[in-house]
Protein backbone atom coordinates (compact mmCIF):
# COMPACT_ATOMS: atom_id res chain seq x y z
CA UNK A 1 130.97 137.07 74.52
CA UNK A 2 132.42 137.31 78.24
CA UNK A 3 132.11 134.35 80.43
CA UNK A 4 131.32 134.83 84.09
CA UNK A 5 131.20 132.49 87.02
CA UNK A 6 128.97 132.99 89.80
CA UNK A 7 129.89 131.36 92.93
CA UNK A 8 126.75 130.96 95.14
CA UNK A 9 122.82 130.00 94.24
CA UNK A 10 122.09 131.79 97.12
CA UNK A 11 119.83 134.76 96.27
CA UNK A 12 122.33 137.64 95.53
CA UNK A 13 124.35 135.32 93.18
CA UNK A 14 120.60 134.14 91.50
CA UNK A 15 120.02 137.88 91.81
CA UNK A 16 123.14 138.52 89.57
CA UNK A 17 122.92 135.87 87.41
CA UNK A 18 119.54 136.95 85.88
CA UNK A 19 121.28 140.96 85.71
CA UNK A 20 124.35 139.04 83.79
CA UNK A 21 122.05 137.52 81.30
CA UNK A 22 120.12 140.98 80.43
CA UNK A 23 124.05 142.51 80.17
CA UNK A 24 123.86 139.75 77.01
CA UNK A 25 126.89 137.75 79.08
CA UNK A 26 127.36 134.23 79.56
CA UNK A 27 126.74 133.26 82.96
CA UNK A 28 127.56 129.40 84.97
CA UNK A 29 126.57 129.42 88.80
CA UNK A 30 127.97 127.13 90.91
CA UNK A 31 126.54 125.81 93.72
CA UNK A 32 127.14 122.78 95.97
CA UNK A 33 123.37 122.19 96.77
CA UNK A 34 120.25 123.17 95.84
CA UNK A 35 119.72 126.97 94.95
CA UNK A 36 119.00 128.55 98.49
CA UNK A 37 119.76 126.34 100.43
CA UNK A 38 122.40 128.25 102.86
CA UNK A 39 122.04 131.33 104.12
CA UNK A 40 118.85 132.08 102.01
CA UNK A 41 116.85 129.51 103.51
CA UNK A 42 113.38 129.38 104.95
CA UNK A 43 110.50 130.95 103.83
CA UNK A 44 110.43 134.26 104.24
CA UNK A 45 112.09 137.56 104.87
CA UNK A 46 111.26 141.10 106.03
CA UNK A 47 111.02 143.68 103.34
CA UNK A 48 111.82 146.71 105.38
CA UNK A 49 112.64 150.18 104.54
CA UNK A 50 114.33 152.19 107.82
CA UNK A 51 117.99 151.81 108.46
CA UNK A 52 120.25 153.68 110.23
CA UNK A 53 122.13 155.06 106.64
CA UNK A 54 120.02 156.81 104.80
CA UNK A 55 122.50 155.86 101.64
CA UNK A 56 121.42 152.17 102.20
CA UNK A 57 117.45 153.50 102.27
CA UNK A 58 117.95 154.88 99.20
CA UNK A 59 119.59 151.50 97.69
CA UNK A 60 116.33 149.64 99.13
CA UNK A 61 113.93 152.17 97.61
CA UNK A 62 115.33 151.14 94.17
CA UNK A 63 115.61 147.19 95.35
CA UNK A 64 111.76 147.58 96.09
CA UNK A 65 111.03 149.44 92.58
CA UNK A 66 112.99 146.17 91.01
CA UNK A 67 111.07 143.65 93.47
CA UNK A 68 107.83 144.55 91.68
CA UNK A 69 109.69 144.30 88.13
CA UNK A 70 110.39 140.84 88.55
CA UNK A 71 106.88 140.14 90.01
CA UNK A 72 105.88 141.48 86.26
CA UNK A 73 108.32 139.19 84.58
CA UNK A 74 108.47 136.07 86.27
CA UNK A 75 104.58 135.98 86.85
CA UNK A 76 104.50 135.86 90.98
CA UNK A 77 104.22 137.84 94.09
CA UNK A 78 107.51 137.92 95.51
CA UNK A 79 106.48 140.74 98.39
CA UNK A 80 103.69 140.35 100.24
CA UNK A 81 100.90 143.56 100.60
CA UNK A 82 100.57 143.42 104.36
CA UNK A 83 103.10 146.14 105.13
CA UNK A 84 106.08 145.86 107.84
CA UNK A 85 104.78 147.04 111.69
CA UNK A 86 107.66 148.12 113.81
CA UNK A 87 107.39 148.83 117.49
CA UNK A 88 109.88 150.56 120.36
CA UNK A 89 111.00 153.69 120.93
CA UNK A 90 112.95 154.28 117.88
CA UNK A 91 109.78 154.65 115.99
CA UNK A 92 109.61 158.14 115.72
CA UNK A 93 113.25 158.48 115.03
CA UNK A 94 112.59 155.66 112.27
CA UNK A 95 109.45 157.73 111.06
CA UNK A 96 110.78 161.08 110.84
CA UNK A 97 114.32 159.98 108.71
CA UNK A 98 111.72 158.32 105.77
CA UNK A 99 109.97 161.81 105.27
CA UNK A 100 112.18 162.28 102.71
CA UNK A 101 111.85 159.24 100.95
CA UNK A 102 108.54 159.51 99.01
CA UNK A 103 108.49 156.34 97.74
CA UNK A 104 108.78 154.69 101.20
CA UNK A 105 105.82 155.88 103.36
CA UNK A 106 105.31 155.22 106.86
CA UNK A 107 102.73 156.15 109.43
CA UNK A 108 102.40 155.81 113.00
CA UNK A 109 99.63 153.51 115.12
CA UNK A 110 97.72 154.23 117.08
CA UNK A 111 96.94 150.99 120.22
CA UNK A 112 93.65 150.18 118.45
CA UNK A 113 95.07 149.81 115.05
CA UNK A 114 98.18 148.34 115.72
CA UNK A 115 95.84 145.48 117.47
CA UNK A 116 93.92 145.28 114.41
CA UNK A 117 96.79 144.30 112.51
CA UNK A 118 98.85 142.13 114.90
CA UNK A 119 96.05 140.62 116.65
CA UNK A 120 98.97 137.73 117.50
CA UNK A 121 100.49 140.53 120.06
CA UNK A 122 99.53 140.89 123.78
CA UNK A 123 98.70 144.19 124.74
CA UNK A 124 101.22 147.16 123.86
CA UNK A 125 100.56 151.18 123.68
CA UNK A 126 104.04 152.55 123.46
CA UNK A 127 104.91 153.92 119.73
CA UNK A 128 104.52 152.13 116.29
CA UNK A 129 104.36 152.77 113.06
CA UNK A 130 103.18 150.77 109.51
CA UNK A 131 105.87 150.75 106.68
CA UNK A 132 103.26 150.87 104.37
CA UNK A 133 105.10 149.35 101.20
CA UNK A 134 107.47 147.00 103.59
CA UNK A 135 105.80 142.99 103.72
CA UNK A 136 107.48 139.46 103.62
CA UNK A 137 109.49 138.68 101.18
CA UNK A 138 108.18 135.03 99.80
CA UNK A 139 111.86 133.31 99.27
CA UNK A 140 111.19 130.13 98.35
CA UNK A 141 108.91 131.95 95.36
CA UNK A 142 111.66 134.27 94.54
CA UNK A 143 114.35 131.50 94.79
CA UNK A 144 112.19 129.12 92.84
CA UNK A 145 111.23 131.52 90.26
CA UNK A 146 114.67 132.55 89.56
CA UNK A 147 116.22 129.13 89.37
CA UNK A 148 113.70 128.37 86.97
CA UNK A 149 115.11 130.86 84.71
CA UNK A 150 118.34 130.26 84.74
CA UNK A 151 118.27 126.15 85.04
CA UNK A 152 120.74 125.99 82.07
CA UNK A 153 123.63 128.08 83.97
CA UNK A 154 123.42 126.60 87.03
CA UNK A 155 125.91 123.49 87.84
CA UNK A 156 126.29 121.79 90.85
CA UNK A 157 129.38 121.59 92.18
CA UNK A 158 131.82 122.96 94.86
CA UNK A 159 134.38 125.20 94.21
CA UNK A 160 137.42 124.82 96.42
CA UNK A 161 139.65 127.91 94.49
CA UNK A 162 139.65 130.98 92.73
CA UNK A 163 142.79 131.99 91.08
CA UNK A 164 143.76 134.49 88.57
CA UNK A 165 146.26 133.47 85.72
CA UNK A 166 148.86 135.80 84.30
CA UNK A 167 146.88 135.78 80.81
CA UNK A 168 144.47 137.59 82.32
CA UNK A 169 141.76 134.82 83.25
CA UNK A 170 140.58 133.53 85.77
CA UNK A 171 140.58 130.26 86.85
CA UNK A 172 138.02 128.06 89.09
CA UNK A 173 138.82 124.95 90.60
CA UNK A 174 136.07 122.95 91.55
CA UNK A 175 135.27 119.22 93.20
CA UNK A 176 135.40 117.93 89.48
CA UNK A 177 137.51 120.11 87.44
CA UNK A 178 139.28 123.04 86.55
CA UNK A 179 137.50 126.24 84.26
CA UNK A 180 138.87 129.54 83.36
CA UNK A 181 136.41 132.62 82.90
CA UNK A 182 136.79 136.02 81.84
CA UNK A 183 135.02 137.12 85.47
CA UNK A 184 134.04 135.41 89.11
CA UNK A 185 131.78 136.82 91.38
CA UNK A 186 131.04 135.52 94.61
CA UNK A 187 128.51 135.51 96.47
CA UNK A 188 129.57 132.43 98.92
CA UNK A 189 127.99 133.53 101.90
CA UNK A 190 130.22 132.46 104.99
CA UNK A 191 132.53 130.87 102.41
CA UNK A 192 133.41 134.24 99.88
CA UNK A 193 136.19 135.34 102.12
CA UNK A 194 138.20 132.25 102.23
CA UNK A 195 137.90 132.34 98.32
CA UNK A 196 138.79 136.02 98.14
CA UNK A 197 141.84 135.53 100.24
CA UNK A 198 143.89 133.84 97.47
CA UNK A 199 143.13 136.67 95.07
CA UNK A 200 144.37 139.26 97.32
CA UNK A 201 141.44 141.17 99.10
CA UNK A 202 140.37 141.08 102.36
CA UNK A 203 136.77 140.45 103.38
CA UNK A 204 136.69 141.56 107.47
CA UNK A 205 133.52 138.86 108.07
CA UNK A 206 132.59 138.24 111.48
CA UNK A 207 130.98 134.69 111.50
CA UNK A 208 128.03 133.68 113.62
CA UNK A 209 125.16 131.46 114.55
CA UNK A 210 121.69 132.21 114.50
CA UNK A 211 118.03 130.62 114.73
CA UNK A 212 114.57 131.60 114.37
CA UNK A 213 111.46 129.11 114.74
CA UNK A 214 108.31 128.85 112.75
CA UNK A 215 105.20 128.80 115.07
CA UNK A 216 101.51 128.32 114.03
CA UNK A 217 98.74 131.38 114.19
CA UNK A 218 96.41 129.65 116.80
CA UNK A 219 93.61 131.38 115.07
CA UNK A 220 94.53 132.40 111.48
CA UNK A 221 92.02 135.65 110.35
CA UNK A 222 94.26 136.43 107.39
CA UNK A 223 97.40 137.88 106.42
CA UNK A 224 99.65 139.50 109.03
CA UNK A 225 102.58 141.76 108.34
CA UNK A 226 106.13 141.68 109.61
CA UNK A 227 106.99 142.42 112.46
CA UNK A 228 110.50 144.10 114.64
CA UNK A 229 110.18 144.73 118.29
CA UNK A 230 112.22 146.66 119.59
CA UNK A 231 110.75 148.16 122.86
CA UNK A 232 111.99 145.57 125.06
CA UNK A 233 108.40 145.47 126.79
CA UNK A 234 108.32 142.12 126.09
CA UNK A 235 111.79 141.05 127.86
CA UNK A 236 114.02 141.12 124.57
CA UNK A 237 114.84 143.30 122.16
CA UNK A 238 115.82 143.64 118.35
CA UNK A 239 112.97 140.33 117.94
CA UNK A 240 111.69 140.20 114.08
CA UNK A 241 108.90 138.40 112.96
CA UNK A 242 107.45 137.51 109.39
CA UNK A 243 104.54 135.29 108.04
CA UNK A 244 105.40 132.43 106.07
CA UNK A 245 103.43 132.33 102.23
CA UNK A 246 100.76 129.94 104.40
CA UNK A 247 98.99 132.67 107.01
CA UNK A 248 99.16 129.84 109.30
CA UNK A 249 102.83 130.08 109.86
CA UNK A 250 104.71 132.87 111.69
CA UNK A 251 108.85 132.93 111.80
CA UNK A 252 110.06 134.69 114.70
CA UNK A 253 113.82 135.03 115.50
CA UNK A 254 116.01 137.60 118.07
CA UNK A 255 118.61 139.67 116.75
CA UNK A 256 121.12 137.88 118.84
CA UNK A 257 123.60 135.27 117.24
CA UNK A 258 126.14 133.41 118.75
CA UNK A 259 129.89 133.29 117.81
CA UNK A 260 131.72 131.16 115.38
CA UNK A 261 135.21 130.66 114.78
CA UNK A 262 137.28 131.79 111.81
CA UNK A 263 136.67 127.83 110.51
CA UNK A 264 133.41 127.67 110.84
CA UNK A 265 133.30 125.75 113.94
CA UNK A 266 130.11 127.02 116.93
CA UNK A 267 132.07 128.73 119.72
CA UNK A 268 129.27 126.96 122.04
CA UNK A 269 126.84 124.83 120.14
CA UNK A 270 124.84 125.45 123.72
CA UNK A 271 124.25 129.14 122.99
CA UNK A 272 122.20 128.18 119.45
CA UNK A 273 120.11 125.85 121.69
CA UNK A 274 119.40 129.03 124.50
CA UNK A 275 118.61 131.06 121.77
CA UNK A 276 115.74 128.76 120.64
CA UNK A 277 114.50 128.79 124.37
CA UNK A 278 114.66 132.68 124.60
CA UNK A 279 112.45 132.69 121.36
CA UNK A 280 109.42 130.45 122.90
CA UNK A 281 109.49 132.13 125.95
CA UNK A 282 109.10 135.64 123.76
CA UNK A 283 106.31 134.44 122.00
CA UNK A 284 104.83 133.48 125.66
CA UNK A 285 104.69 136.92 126.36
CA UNK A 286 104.24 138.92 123.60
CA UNK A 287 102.77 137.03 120.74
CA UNK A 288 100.11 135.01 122.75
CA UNK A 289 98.50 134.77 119.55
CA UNK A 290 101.11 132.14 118.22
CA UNK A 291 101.22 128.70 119.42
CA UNK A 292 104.34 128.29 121.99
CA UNK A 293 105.49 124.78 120.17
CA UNK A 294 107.84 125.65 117.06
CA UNK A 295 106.88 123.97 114.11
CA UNK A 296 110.35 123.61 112.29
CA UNK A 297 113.60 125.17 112.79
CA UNK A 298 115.84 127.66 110.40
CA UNK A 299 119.42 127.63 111.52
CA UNK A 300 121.59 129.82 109.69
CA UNK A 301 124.74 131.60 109.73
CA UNK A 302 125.52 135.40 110.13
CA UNK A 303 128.13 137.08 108.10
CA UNK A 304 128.54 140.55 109.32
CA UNK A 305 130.74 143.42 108.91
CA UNK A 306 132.79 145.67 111.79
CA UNK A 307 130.53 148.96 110.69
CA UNK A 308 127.06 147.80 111.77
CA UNK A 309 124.51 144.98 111.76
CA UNK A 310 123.40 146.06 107.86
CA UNK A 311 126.82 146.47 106.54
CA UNK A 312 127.30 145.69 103.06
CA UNK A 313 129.86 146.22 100.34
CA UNK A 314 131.38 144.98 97.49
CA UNK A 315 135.50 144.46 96.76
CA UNK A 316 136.61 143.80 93.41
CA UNK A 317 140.23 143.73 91.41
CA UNK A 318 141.55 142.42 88.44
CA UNK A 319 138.62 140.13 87.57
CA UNK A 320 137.74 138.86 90.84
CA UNK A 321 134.71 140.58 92.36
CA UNK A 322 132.94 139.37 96.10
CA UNK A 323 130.10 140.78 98.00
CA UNK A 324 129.68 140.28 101.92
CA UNK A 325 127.54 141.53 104.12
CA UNK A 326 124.07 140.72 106.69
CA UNK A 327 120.63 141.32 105.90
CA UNK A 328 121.01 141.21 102.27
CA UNK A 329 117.86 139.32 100.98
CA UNK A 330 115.81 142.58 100.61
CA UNK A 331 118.72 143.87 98.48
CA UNK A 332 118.81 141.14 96.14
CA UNK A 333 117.62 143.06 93.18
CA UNK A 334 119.50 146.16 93.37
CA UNK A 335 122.76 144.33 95.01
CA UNK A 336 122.52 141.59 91.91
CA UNK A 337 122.67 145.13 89.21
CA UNK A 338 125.53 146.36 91.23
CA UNK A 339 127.50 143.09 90.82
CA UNK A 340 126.61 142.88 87.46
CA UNK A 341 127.67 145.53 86.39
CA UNK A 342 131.38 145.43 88.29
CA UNK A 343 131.68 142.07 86.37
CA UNK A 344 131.08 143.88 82.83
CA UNK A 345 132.89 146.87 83.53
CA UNK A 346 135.86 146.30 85.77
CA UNK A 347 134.30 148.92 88.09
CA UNK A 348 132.06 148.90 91.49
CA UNK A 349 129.16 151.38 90.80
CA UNK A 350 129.45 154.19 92.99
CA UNK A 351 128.74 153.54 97.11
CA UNK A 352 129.00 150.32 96.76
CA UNK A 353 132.60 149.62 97.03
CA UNK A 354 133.46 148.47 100.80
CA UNK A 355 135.40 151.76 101.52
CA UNK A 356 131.96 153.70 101.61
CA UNK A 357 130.93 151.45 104.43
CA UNK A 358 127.59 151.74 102.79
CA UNK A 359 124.93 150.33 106.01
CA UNK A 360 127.20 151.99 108.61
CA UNK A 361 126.01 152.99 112.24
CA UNK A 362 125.61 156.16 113.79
């Protein structure tokens, strides 16, 4: 039986853990803290559907399919019901590329609706539209539930090397030893390229900062959905918004990041806390509905890639296999198969590979 190491309890590896144990493999994950703890933490995430590359909609099409196939095994809602509202002037754009995606349906709203289901948001009657089977993603279910299930394969420790031997292995070197496995995926977050670099292949990661706040629903009516603003009506643009599993809670968080450098240091630690202060003073104007004082604080960092702000892709040789990319919680399911199966067969399934630039722009 093949042995394969999974470096990173962050979602995707979790995510291709549980696809390596239905392959019949034998899986360890390594992580240095507690399963989704980096970039996969806070409580939720938006389950969207419209991208710019309508390659990538199809690969979230499937990842939603496989979203409601782990609800059915594990036993828990993992996506919320409350659909995905998007606002701006790209809506109709947005609207008319998913046409041809049955199995994502969307449909524009009109003022009165769209302030029946964001009754947070001040008053806006430019376009919008409901992606009817978008919703928050509940992480800390998803992360829980999967942890859960794989409790004997997961060890904590950190790795500091990946290195492949001339028999063929490969070998990790971690904080308190030294393994060999047939396999190594990693899905390291801001740490898979330095990894990576040993065995050869080139991850093009361009490291940031980012922040979004949890606020409370000043008067909670029930569930809201997620929310992306990109109108700029409100003073910024590219703002998403989610509910946290309690209806009370609302995460909202701009677009914008703020650089890093290559070793992880903040460029201008500063920046992270103006980016905190652009946030309240959004939700002054446009989501009235919130209370303006955040109630706790996610601070995470961005890995993206040069072709766009959804870029994803997988690079993989000789037993080594690593997956970068932003945006990639919604993916999970279908991104953890795709792994998978490159660790089983030798080969990255077809648009996945980095060269394809699958997520591009434009």
């Amino acid at each position: 039986m093949a042995h394969i190491a999974v470096v990173g309890a962050g979602i995707v590896g979790l995510a291709t853990a549980f696809a390596l144990r239905r392959h019949g493999t034998q899986v360890t994950v390594l992580e240095q803290g507690p399963p989704g703890g980096g970039q996969s933490a806070g409580q939720s995430r938006i389950f969207r559907h419209a991208h710019a590359d309508p390659r990538l909609v199809e690969q979230v099409v499937r990842s939603r399919e496989l979203w409601r196939e782990w609800e059915d095994e594990l036993g828990v809602e993992l996506v919320a019901r409350d659909g995905a509202v998007a606002i701006g002037d790209g809506v109709p754009a947005k609207a008319k590329a998913l046409e041809r995606f049955p199995d994502a349906p969307v449909r524009l709203l009109e003022p009165a609706e769209l302030s029946e289901r964001m009754p947070v948001l001040a008053g806006y009657d430019g376009p919008a539209m409901l992606d009817v089977r978008g919703g928050a993603i509940r992480t800390t279910a998803a992360v829980g539930a999967l942890s859960e299930r794989l409790t004997s394969s997961l060890t904590t420790d950190h790795v500091l090397s990946v290195r492949r031997r001339d028999d063929g292995a490969v070998e990790v070197r971690t904080g308190t030893g030294s393994r060999v496995y047939d396999h190594v995926v990693l899905c390291a977050g801001r740490g898979t390229a330095g990894l990576v670099r040993a065995a050869g292949l080139d991850v093009p990661v361009q490291l940031r900062a980012h922040v979004r706040l949890g606020f409370e629903v000043a008067d909670p009516r029930g569930p809201l959905p997620t929310f992306q603003d990109g109108s700029g009506a409100f003073g910024e643009t590219g703002v998403y918004a989610s509910p946290y599993p309690d209806p009370r809670c609302y995460a909202v968080g701009l677009s914008d990041s703020t650089p890093a450098h290559a070793d992880g240091g903040v460029v201008d630690p500063g920046a992270i806390a103006d980016l905190a202060d652009r946030t309240v003073a959004y939700v002054l104007r446009a989501l009235p509905g919130l209370r303006p004082e955040p109630v706790d604080h996610v601070h995470c960092w961005v890995t993206r890639l040069p072709w766009g702000e959804d870029g994803v892709g997988i690079w993989s040789a000789d037993g080594v296999t690593a997956v970068s990319g932003h945006n990639l919680f919604k993916q999970a399911p279908v991104l953890g198969e795709a792994l998978a199966a490159t660790a089983v067969t030798g080969q990255v399934p077809a648009g996945w590979d980095h060269a394809a630039r699958l997520g591009r722009e434009g």
